[in-house]
N, C-alpha and C. Protein backbone atom coordinates (compact mmCIF):
# COMPACT_ATOMS: atom_id res chain seq x y z
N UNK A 1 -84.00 76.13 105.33
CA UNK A 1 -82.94 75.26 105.79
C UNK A 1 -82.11 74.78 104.61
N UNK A 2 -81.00 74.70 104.94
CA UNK A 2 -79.95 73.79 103.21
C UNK A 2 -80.16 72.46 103.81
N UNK A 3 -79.82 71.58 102.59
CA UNK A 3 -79.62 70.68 102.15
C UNK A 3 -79.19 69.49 103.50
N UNK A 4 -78.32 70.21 103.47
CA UNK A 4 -77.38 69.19 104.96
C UNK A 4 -78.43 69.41 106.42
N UNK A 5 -78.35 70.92 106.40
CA UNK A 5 -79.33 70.77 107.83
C UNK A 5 -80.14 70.11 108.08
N UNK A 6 -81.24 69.68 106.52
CA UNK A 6 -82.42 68.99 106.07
C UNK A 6 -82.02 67.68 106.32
N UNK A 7 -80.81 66.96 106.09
CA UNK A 7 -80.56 65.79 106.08
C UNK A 7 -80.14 65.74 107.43
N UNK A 8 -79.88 66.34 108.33
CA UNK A 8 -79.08 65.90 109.88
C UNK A 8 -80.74 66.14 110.54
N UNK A 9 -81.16 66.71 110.18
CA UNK A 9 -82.64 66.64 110.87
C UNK A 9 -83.55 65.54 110.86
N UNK A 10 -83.62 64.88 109.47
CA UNK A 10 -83.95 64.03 109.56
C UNK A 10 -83.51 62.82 109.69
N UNK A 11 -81.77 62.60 109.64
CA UNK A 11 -81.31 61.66 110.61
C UNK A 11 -81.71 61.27 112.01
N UNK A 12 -81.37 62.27 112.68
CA UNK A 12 -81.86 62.54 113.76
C UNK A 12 -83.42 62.26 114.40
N UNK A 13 -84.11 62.40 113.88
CA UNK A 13 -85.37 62.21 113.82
C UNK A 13 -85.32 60.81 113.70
N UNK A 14 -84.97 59.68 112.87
CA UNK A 14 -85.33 58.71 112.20
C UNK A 14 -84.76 57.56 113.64
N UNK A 15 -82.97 58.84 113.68
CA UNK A 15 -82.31 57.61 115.09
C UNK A 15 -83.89 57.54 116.12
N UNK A 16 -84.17 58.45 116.31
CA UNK A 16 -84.69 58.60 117.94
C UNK A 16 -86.51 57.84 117.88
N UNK A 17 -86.80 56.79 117.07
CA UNK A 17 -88.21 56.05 116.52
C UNK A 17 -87.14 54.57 116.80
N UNK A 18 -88.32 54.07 117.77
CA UNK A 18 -88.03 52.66 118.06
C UNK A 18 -88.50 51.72 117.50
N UNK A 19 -89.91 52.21 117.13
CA UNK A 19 -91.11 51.41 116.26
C UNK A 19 -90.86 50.39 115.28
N UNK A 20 -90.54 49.56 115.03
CA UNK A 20 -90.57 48.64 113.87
C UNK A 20 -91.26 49.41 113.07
N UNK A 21 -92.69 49.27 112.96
CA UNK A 21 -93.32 50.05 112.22
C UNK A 21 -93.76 51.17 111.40
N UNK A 22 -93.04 51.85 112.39
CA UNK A 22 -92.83 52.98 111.67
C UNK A 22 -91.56 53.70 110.70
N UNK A 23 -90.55 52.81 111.25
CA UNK A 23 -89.03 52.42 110.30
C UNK A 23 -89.73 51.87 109.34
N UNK A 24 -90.70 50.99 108.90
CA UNK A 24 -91.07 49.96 108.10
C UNK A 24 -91.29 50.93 106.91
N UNK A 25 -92.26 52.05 107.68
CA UNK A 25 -93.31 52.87 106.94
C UNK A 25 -92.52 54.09 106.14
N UNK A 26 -91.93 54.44 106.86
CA UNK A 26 -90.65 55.64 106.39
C UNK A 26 -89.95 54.92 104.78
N UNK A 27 -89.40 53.59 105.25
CA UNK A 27 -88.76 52.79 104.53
C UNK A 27 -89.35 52.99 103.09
N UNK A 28 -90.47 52.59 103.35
CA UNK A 28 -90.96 52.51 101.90
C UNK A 28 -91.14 53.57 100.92
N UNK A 29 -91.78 54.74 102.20
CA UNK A 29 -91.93 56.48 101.55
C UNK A 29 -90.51 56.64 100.84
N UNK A 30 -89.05 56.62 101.33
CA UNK A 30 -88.03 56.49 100.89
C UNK A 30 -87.82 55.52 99.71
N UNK A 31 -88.02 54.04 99.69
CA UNK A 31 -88.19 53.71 98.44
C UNK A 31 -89.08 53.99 97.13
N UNK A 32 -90.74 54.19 97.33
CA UNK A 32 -91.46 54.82 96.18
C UNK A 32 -90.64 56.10 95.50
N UNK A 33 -89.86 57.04 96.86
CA UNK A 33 -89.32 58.32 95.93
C UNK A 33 -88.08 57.43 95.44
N UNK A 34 -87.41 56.84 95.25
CA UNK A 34 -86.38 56.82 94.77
C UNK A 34 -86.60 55.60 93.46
N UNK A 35 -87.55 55.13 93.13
CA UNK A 35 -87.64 54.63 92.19
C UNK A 35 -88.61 55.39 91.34
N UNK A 36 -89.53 56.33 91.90
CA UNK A 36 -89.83 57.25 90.56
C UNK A 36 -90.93 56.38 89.93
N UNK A 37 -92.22 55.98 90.79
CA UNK A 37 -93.27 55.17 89.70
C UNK A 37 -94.04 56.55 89.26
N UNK A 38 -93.36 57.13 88.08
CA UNK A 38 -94.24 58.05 87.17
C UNK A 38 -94.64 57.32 86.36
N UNK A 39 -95.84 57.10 85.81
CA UNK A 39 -96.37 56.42 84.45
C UNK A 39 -96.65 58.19 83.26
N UNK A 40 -96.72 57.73 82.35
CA UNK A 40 -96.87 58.66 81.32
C UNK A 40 -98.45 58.26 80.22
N UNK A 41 -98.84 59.18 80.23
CA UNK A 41 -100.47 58.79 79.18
C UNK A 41 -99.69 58.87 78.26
N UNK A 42 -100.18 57.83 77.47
CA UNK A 42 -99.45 58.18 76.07
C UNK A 42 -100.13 59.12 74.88
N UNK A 43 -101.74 58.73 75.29
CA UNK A 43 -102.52 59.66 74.39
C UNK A 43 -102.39 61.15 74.83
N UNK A 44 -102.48 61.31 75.90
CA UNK A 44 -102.46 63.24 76.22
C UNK A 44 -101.05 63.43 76.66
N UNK A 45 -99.80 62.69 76.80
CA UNK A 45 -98.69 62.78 77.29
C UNK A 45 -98.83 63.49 78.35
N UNK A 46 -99.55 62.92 79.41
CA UNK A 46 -99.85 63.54 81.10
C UNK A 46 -99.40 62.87 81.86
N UNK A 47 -98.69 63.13 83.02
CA UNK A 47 -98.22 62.12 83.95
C UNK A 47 -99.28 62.33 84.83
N UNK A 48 -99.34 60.85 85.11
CA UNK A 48 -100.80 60.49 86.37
C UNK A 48 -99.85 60.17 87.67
N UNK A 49 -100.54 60.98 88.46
CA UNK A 49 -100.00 61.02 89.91
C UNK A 49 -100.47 59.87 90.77
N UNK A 50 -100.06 59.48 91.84
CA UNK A 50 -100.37 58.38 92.18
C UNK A 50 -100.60 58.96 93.77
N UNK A 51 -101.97 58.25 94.31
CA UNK A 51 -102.90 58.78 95.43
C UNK A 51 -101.76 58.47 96.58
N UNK A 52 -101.40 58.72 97.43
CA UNK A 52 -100.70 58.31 98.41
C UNK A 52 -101.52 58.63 99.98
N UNK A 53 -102.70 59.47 99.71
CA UNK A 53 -103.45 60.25 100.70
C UNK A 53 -103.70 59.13 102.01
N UNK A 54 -104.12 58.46 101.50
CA UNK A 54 -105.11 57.42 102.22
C UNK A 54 -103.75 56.44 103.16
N UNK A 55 -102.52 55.89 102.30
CA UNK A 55 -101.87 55.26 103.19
C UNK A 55 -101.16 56.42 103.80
N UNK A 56 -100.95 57.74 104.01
CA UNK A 56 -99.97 58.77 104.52
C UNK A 56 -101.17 59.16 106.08
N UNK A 57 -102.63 59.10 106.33
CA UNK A 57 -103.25 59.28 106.70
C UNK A 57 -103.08 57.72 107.56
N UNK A 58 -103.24 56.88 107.48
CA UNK A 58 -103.30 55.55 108.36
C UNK A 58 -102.07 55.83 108.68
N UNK A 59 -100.60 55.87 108.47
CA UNK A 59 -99.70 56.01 109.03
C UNK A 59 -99.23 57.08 110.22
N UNK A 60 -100.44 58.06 109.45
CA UNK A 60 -100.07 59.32 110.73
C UNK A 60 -101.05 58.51 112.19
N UNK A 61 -102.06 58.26 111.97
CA UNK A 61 -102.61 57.18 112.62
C UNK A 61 -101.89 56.50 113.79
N UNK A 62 -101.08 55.84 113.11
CA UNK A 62 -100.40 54.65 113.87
C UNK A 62 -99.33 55.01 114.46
N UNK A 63 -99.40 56.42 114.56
CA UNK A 63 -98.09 57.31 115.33
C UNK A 63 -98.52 57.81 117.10
């Protein structure tokens, strides 16, 4: 799919959720990516990934 299709799809998708909650939940997935919490090791210069498993799993949950 390009770029745009990707984005009208998930417009679309996002209009048609009534949930408070789940707008809530999206919300945030959208904010963590756009602020980028990469930390950097400074001793091995490794970026440490950050677990997201566990809240992406309760959210599918609550769907």
């Amino acid at each position: 799919m390009k770029k745009e299709d990707l984005k009208k799809d998930l417009i679309d998708r996002i209009n048609e959720i009534d949930d408070e909650n789940k707008l809530t939940a999206i919300q945030t997935i959208l904010n963590t990516l756009e602020s980028e919490h990469i930390e950097f090791d400074n001793k091995n210069n490794a970026l440490e990934p950050e677990d997201f498993g566990g809240y992406i799993k309760e959210w599918l949950k609550s769907m």
